[in-house]
PDB file of N, CA and C in Angstrom:
ATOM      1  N   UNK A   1       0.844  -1.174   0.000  1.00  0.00           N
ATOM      2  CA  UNK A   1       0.000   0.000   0.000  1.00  0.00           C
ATOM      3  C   UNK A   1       0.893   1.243   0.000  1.00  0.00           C
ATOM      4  N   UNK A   2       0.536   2.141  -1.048  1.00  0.00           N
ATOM      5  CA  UNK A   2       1.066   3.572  -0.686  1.00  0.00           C
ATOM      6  C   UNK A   2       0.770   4.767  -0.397  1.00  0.00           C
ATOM      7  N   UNK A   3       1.345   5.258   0.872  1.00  0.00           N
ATOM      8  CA  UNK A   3       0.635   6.331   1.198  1.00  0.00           C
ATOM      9  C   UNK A   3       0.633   7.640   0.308  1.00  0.00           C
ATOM     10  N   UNK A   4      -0.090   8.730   0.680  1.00  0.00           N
ATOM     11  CA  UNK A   4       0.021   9.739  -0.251  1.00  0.00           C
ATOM     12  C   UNK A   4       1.400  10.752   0.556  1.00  0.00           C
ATOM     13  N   UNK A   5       2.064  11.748   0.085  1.00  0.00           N
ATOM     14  CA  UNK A   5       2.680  12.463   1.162  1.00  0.00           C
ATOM     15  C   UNK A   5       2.238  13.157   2.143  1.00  0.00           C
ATOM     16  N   UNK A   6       1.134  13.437   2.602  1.00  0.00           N
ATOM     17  CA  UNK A   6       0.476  14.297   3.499  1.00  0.00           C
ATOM     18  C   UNK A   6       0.290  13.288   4.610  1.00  0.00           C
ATOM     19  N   UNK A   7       0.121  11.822   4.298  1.00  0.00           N
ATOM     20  CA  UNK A   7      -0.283  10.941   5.368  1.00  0.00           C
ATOM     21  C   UNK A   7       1.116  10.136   5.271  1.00  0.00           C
ATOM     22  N   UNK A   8       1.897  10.134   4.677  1.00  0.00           N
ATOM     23  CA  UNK A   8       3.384   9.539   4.977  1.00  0.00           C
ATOM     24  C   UNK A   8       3.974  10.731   5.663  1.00  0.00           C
ATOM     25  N   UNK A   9       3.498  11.640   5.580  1.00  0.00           N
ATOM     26  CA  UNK A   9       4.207  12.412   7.121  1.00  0.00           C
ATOM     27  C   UNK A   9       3.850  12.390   8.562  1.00  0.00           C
ATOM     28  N   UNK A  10       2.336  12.233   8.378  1.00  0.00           N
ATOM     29  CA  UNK A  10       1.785  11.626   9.417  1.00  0.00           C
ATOM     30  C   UNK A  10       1.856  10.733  10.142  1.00  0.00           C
ATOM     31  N   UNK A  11       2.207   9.612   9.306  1.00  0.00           N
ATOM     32  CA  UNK A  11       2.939   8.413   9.805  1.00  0.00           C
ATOM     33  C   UNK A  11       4.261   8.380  10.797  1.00  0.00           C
ATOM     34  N   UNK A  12       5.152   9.622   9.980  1.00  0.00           N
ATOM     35  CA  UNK A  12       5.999   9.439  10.242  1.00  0.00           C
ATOM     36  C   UNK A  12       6.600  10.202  11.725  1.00  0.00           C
ATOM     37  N   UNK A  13       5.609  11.138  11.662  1.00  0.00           N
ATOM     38  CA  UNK A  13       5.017  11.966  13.187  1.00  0.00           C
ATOM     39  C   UNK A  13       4.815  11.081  13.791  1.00  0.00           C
ATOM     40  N   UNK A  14       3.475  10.193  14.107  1.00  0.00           N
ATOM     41  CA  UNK A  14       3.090   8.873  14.943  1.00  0.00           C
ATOM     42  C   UNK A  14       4.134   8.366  14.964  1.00  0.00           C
ATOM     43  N   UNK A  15       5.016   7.951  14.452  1.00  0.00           N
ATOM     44  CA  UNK A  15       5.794   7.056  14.548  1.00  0.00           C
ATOM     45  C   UNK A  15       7.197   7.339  15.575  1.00  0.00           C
ATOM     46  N   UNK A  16       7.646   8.693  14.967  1.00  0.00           N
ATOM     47  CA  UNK A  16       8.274   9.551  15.847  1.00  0.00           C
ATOM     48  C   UNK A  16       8.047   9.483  17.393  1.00  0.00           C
ATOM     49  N   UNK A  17       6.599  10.090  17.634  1.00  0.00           N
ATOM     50  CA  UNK A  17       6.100   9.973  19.011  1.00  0.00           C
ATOM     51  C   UNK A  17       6.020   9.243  19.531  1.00  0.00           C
ATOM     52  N   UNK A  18       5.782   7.924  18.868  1.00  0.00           N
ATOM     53  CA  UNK A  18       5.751   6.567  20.058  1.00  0.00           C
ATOM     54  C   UNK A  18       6.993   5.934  20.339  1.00  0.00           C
ATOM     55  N   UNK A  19       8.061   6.618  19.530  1.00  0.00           N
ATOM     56  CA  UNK A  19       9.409   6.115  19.972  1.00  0.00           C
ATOM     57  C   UNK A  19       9.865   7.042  20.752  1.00  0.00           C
ATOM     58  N   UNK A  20       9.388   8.813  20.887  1.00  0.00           N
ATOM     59  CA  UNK A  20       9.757   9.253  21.693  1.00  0.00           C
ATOM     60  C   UNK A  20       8.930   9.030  23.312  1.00  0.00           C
ATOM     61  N   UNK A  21       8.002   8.196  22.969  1.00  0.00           N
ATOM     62  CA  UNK A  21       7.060   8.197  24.857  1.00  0.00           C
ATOM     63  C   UNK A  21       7.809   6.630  24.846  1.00  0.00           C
ATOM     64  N   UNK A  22       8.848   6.232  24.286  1.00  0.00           N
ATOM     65  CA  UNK A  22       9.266   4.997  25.020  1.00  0.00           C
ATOM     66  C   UNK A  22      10.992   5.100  24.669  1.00  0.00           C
ATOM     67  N   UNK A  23      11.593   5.987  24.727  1.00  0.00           N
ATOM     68  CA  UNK A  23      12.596   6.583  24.403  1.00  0.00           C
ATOM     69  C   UNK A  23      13.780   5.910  25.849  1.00  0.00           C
ATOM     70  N   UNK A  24      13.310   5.849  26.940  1.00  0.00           N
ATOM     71  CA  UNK A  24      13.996   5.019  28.418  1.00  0.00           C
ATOM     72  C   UNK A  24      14.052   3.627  27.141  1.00  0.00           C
ATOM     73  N   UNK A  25      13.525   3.532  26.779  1.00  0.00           N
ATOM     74  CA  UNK A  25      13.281   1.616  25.984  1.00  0.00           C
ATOM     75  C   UNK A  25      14.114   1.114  25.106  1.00  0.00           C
ATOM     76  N   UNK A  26      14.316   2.601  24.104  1.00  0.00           N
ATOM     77  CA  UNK A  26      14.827   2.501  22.538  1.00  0.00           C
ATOM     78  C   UNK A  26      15.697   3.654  22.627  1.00  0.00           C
ATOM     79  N   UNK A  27      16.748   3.689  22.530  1.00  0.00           N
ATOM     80  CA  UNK A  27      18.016   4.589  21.989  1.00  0.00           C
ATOM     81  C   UNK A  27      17.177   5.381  20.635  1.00  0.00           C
ATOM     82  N   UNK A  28      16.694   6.692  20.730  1.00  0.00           N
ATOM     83  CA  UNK A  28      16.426   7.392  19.249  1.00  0.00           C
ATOM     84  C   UNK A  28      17.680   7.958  18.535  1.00  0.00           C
ATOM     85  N   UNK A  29      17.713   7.680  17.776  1.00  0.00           N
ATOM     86  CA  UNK A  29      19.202   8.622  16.796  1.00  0.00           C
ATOM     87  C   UNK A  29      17.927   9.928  16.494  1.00  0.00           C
ATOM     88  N   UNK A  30      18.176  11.272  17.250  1.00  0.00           N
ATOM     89  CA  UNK A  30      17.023  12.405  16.511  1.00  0.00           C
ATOM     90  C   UNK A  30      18.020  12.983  15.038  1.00  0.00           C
ATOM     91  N   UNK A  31      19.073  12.605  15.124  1.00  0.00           N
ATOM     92  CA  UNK A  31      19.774  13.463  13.691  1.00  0.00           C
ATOM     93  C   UNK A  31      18.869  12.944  12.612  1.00  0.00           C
ATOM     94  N   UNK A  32      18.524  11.337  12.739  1.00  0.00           N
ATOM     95  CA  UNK A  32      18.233  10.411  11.718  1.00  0.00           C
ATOM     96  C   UNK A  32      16.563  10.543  11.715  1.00  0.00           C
ATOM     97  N   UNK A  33      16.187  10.695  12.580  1.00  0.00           N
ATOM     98  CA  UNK A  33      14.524  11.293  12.953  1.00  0.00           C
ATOM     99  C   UNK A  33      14.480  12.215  12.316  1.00  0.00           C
ATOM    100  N   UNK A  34      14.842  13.515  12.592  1.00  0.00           N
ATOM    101  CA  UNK A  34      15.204  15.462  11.850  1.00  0.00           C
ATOM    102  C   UNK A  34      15.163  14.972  10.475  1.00  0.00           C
ATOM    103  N   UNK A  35      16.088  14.079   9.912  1.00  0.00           N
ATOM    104  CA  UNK A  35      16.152  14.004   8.511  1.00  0.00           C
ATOM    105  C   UNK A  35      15.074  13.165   7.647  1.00  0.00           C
ATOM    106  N   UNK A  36      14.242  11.905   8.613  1.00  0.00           N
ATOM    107  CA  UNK A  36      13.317  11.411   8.014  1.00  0.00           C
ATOM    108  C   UNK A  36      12.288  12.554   7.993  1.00  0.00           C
ATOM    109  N   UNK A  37      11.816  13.458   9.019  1.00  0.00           N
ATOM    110  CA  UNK A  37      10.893  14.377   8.708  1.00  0.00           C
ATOM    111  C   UNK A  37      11.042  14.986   7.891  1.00  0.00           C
ATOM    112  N   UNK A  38      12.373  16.252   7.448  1.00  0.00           N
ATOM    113  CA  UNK A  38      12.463  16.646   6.622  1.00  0.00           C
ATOM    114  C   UNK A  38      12.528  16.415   5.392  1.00  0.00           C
ATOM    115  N   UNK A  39      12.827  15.000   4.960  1.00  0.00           N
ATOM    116  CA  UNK A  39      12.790  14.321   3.792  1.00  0.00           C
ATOM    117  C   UNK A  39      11.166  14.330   3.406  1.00  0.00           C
ATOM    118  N   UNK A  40      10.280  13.808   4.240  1.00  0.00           N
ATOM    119  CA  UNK A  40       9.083  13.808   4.010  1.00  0.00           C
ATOM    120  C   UNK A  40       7.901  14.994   3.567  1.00  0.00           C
ATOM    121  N   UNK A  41       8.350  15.567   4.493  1.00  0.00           N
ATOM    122  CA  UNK A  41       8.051  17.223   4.528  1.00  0.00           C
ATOM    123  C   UNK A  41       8.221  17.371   3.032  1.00  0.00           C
ATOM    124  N   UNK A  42       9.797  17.308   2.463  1.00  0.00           N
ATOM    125  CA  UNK A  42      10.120  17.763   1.536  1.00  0.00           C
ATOM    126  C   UNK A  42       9.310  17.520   0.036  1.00  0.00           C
ATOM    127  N   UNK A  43       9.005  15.874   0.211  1.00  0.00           N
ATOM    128  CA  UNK A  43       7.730  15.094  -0.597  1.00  0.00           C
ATOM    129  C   UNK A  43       6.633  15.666  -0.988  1.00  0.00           C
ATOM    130  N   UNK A  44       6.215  16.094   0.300  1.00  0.00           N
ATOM    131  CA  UNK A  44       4.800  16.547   0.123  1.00  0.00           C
ATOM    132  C   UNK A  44       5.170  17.972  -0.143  1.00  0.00           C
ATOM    133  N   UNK A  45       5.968  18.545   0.251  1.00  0.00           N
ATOM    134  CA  UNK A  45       5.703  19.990  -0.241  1.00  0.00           C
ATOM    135  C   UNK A  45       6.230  19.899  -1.839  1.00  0.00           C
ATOM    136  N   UNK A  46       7.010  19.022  -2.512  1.00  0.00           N
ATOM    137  CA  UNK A  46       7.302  18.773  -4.091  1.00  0.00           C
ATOM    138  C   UNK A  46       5.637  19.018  -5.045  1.00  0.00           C
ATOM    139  N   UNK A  47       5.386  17.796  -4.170  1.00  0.00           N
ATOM    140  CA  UNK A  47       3.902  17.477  -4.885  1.00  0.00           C
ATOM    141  C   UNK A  47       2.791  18.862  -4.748  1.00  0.00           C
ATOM    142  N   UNK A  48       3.331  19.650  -3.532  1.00  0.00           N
ATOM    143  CA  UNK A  48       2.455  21.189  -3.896  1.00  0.00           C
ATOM    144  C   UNK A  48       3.435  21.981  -4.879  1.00  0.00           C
ATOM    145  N   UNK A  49       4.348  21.721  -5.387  1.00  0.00           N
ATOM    146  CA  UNK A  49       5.154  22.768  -6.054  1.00  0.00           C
ATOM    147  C   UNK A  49       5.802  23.775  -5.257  1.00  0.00           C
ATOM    148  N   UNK A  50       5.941  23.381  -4.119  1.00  0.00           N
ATOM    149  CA  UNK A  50       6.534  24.558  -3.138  1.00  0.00           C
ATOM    150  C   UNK A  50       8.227  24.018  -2.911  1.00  0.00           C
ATOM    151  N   UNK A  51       9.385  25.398  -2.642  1.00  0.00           N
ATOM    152  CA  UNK A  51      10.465  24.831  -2.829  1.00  0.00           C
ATOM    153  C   UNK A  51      10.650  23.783  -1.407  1.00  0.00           C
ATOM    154  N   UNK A  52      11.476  23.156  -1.544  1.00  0.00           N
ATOM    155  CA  UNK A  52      12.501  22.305  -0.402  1.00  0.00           C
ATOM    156  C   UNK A  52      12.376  23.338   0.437  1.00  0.00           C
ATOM    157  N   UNK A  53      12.032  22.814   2.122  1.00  0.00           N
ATOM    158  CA  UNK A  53      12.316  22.989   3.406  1.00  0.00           C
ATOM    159  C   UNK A  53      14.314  23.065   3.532  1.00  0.00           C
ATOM    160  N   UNK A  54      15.096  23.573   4.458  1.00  0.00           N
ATOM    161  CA  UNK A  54      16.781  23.019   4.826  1.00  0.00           C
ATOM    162  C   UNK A  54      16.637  23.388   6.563  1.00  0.00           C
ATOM    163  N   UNK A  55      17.681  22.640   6.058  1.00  0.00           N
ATOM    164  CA  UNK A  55      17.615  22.355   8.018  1.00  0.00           C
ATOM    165  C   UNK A  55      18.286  24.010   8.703  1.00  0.00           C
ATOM    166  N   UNK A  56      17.819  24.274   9.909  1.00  0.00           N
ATOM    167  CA  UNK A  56      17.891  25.505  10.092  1.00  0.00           C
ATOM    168  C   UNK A  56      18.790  25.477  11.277  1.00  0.00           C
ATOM    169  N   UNK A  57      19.544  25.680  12.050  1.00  0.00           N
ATOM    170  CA  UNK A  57      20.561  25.402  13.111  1.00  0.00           C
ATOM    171  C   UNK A  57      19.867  26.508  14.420  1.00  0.00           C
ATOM    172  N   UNK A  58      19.207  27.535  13.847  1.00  0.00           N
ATOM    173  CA  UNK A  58      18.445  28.521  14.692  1.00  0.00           C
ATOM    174  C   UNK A  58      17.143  27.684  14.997  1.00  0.00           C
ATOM    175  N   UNK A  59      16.539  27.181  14.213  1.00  0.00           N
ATOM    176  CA  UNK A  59      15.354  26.351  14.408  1.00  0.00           C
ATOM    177  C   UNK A  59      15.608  25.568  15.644  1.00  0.00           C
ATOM    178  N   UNK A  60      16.179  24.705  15.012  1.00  0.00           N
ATOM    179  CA  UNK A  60      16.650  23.612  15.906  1.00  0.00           C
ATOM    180  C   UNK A  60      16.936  23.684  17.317  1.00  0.00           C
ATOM    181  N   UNK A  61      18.045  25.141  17.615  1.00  0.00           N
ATOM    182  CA  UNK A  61      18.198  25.844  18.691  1.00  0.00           C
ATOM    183  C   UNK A  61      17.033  25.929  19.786  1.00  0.00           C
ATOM    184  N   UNK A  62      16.009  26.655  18.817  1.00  0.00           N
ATOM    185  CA  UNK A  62      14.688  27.215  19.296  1.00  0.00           C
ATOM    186  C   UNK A  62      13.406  25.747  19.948  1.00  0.00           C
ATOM    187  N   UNK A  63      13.811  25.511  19.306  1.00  0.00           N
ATOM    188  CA  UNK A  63      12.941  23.496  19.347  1.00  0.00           C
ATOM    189  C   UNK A  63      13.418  23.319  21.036  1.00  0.00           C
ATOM    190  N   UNK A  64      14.673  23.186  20.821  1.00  0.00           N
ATOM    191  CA  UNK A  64      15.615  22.588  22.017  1.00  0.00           C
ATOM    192  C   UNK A  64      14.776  23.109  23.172  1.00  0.00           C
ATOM    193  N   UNK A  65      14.990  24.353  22.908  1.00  0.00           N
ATOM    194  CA  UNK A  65      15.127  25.129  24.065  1.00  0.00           C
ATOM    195  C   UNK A  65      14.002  25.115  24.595  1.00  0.00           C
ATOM    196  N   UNK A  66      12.663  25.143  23.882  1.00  0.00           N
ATOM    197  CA  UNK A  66      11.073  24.795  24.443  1.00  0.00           C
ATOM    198  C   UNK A  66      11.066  23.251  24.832  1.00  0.00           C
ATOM    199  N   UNK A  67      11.411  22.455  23.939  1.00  0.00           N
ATOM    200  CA  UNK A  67      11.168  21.201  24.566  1.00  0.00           C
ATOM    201  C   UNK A  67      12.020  20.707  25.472  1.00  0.00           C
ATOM    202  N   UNK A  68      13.355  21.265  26.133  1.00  0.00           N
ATOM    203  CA  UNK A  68      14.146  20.497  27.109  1.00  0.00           C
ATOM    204  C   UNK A  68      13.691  20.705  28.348  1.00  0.00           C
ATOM    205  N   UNK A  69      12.729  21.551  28.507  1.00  0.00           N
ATOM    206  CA  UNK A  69      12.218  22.292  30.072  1.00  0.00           C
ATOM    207  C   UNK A  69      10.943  20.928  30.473  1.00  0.00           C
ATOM    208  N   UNK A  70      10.306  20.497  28.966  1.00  0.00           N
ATOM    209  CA  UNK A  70       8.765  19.499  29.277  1.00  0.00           C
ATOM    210  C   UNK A  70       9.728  17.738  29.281  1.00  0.00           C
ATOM    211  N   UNK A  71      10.742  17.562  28.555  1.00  0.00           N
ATOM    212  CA  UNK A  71      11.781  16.531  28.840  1.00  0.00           C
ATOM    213  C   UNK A  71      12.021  16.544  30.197  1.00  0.00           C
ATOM    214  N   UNK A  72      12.542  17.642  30.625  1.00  0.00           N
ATOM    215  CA  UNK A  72      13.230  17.546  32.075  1.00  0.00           C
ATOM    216  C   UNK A  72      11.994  17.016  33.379  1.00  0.00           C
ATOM    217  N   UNK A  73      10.567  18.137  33.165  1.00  0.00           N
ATOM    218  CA  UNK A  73       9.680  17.805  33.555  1.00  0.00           C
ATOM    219  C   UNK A  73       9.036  16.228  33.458  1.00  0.00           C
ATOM    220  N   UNK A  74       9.275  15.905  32.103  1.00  0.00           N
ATOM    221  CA  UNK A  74       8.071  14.646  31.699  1.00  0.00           C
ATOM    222  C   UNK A  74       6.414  15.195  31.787  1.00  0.00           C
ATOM    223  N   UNK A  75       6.769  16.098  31.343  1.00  0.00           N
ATOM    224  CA  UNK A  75       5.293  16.584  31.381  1.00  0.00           C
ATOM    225  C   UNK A  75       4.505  17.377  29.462  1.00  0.00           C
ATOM    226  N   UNK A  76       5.103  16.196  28.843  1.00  0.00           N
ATOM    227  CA  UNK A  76       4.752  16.369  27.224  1.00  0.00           C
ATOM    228  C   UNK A  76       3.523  16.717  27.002  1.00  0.00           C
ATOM    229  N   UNK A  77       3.040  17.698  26.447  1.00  0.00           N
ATOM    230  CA  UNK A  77       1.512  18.244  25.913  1.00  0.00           C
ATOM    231  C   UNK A  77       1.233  18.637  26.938  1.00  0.00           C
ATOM    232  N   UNK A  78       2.085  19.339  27.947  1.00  0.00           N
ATOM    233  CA  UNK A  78       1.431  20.250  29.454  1.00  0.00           C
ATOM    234  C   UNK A  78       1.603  21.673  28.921  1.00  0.00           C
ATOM    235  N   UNK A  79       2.965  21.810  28.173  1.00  0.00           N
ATOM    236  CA  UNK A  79       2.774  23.509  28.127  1.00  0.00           C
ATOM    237  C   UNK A  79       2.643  24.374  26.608  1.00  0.00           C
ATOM    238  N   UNK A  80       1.833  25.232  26.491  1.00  0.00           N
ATOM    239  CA  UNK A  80       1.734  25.850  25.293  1.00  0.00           C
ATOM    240  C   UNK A  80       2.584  26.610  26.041  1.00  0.00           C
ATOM    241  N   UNK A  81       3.058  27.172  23.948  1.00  0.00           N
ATOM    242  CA  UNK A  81       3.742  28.675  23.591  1.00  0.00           C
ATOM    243  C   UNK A  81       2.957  29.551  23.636  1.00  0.00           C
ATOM    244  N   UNK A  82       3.741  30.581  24.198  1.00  0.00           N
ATOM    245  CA  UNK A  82       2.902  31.964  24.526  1.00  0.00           C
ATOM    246  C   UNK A  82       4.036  33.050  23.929  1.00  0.00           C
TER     247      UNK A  82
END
C-alpha cells in the first residue's frame, strides 16, 4: 500500500512519538529522525510545487530550548507557547 505524502508524514510523526514516549526503551538517533521528517516534509511539499524545506541550526536551537524544560519535567503536551 502507498501512502500519499500528506499521510506519509503523518505516519511518520506517529511514529516519531511513540518512539519518543518509550525513548527510556529505545536509543532514538534524533539526527536520523530530523532528517526522516524533513525528507518527508520535503515530498509533500514537491507534490504542492513549493520549494525544499533546509535544516535551520536557529530552528533547531529554538525546538531545544522549548522542549528540554517538558523533557526535564516529563510533562509532554502540558505547556503551550505563549
Amino acid at each position: 500500500m502507498t501512502l500519499r505524502p500528506k499521510y506519509r508524514l503523518c505516519a511518520i510523526v506517529l511514529i516519531a512519538w511513540a518512539a519518543a514516549a518509550k525513548a527510556q526503551e529505545v536509543p532514538l538517533d534524533i539526527a536520523t529522525l530530523k532528517a526522516a521528517v524533513l525528507s518527508a516534509t520535503n515530498v509533500y511539499r514537491a507534490s504542492k510545487k513549493l520549494p525544499e524545506l533546509q535544516p535551520d541550526a536557529s530552528l533547531d536551537a529554538a525546538a531545544s530550548a522549548y522542549a528540554d524544560p517538558m523533557r526535564a519535567s516529563s510533562k509532554q503536551g502540558a505547556y503551550i507557547l505563549v
